[in-house]
N, C-alpha and C. Protein backbone atom coordinates (compact mmCIF):
# COMPACT_ATOMS: atom_id res chain seq x y z
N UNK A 1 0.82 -1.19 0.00
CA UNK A 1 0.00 0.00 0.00
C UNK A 1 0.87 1.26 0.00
N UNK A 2 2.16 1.52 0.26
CA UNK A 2 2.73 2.54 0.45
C UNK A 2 3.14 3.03 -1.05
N UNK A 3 3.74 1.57 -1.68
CA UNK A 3 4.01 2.02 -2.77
C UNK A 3 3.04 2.83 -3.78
N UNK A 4 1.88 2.49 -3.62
CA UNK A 4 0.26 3.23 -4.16
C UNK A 4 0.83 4.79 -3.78
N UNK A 5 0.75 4.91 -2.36
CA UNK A 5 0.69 6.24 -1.47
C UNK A 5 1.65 7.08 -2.60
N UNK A 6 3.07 6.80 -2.11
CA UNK A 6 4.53 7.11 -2.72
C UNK A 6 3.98 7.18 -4.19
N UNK A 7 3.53 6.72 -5.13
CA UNK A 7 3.21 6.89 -6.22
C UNK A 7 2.23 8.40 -6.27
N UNK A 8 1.43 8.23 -5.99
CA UNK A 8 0.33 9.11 -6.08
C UNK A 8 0.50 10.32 -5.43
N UNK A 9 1.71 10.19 -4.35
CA UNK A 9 2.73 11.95 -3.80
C UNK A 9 3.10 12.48 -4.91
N UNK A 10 3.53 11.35 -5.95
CA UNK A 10 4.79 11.93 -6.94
C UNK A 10 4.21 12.12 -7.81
N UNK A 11 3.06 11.48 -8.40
CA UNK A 11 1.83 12.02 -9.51
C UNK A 11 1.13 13.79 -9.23
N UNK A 12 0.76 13.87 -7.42
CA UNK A 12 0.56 14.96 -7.00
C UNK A 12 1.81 16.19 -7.20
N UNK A 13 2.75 16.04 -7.35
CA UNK A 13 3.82 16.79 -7.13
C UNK A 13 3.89 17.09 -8.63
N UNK A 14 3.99 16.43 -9.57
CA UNK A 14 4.45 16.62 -10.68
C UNK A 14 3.34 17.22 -11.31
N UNK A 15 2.17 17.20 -10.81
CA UNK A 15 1.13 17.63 -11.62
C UNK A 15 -0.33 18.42 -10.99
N UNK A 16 0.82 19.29 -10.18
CA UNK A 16 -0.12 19.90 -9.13
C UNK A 16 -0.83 20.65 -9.63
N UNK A 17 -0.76 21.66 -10.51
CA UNK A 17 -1.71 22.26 -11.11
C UNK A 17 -3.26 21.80 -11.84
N UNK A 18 -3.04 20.86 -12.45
CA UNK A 18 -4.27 19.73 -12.86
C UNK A 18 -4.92 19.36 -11.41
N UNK A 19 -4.09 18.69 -10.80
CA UNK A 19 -4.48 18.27 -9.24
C UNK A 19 -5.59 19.42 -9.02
N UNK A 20 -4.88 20.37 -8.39
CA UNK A 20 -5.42 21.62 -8.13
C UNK A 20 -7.37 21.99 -8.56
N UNK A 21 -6.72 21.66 -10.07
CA UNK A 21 -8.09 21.81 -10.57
C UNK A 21 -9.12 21.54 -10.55
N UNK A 22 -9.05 19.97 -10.50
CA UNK A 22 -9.92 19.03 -10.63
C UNK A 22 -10.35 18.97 -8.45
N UNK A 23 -9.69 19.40 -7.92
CA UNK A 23 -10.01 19.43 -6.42
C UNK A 23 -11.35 20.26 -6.46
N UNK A 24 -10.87 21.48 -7.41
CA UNK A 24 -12.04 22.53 -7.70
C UNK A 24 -13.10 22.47 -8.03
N UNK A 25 -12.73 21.67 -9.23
CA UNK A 25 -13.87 21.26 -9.84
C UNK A 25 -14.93 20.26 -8.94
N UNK A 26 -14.32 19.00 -8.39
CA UNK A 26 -14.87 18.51 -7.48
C UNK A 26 -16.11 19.35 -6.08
N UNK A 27 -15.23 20.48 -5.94
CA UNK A 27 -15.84 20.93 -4.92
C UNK A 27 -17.19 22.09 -5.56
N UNK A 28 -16.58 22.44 -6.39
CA UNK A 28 -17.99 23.35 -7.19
C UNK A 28 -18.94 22.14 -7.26
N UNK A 29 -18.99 20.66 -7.68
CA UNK A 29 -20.01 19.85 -7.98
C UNK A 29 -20.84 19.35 -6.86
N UNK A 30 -19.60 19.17 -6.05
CA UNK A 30 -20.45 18.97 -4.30
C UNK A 30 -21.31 20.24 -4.09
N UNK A 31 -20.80 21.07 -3.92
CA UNK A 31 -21.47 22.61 -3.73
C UNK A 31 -23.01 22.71 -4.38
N UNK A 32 -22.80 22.29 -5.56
CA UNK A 32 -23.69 22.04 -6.23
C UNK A 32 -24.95 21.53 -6.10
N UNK A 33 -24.72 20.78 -5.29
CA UNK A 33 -25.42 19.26 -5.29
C UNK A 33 -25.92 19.40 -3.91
N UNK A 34 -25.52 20.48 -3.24
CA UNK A 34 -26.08 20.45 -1.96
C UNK A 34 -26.48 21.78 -1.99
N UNK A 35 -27.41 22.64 -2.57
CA UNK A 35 -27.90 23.30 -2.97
C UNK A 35 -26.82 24.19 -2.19
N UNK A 36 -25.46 24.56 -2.66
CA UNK A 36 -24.80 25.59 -2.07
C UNK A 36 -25.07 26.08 -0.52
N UNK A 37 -25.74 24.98 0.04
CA UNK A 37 -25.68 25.30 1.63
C UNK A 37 -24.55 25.14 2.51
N UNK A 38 -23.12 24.67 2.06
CA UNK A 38 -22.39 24.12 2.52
C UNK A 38 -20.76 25.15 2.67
N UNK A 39 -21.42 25.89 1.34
CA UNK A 39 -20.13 26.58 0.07
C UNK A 39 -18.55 26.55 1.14
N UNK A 40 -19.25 27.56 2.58
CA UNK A 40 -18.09 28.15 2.72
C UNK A 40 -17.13 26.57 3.49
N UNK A 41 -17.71 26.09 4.26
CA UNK A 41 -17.29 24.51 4.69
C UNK A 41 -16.37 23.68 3.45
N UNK A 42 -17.15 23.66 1.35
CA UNK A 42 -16.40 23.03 0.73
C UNK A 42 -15.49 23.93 0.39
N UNK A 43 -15.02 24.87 0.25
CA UNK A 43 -14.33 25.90 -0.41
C UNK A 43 -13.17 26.08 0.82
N UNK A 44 -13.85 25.54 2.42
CA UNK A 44 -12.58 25.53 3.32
C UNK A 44 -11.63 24.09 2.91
N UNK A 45 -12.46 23.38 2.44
CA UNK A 45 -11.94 21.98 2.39
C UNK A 45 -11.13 21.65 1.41
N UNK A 46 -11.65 22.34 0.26
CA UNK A 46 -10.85 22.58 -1.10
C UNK A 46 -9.42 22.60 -1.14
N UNK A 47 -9.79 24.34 -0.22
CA UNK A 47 -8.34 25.23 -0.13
C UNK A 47 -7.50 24.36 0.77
N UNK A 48 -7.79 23.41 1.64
CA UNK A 48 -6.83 22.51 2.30
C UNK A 48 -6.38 21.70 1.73
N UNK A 49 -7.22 20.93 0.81
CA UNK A 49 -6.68 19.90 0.27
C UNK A 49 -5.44 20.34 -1.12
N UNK A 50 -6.04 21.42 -1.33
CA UNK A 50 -4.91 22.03 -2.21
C UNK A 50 -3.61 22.22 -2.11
N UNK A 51 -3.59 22.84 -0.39
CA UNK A 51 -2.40 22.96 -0.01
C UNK A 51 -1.69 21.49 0.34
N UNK A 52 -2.36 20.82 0.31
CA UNK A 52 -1.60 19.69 0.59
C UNK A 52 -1.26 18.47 -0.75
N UNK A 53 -1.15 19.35 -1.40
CA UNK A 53 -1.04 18.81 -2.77
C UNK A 53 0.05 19.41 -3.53
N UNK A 54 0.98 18.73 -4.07
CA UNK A 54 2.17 18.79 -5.02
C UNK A 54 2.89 20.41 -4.14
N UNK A 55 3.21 21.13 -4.69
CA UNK A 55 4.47 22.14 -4.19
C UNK A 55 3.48 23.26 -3.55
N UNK A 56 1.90 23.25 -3.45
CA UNK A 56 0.86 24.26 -2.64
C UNK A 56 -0.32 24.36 -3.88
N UNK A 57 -1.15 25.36 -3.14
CA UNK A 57 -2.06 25.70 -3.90
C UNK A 57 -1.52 26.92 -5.22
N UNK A 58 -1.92 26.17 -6.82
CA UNK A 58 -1.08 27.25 -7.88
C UNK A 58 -2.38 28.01 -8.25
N UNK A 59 -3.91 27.65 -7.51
CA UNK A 59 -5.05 28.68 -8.00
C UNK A 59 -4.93 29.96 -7.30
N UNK A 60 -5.01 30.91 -7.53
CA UNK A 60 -5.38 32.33 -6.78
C UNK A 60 -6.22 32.04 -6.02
N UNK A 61 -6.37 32.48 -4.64
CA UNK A 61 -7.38 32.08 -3.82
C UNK A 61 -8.98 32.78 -4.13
């Protein structure tokens, strides 16, 4: 299982910007889907998971 982990750091790292995106995108669809009652909770969750992805967050906040 680590090797999965270790893989998927180095997929994150190399391709943080896509990463990035698709976190976004993810979270606009949740948002979505929960009639935007949630926004500021997914948009906190987003921006975390962003930062914890490849070299930081590369979206403008």
């Amino acid at each position: 299982m680590s090797d999965f982990l270790s893989k998927a750091k180095d997929f994150a790292d190399q391709h943080d910007e896509q990463v990035d995106q698709a976190l976004e995108k993810g979270g606009d669809q949740i948002d979505e889907r929960t009639g935007n009652k949630y926004s500021e909770h997914i948009d906190r969750g987003v921006d975390e998971a962003q930062k914890r992805t490849g070299q930081g967050d590369t979206l403008p906040g």
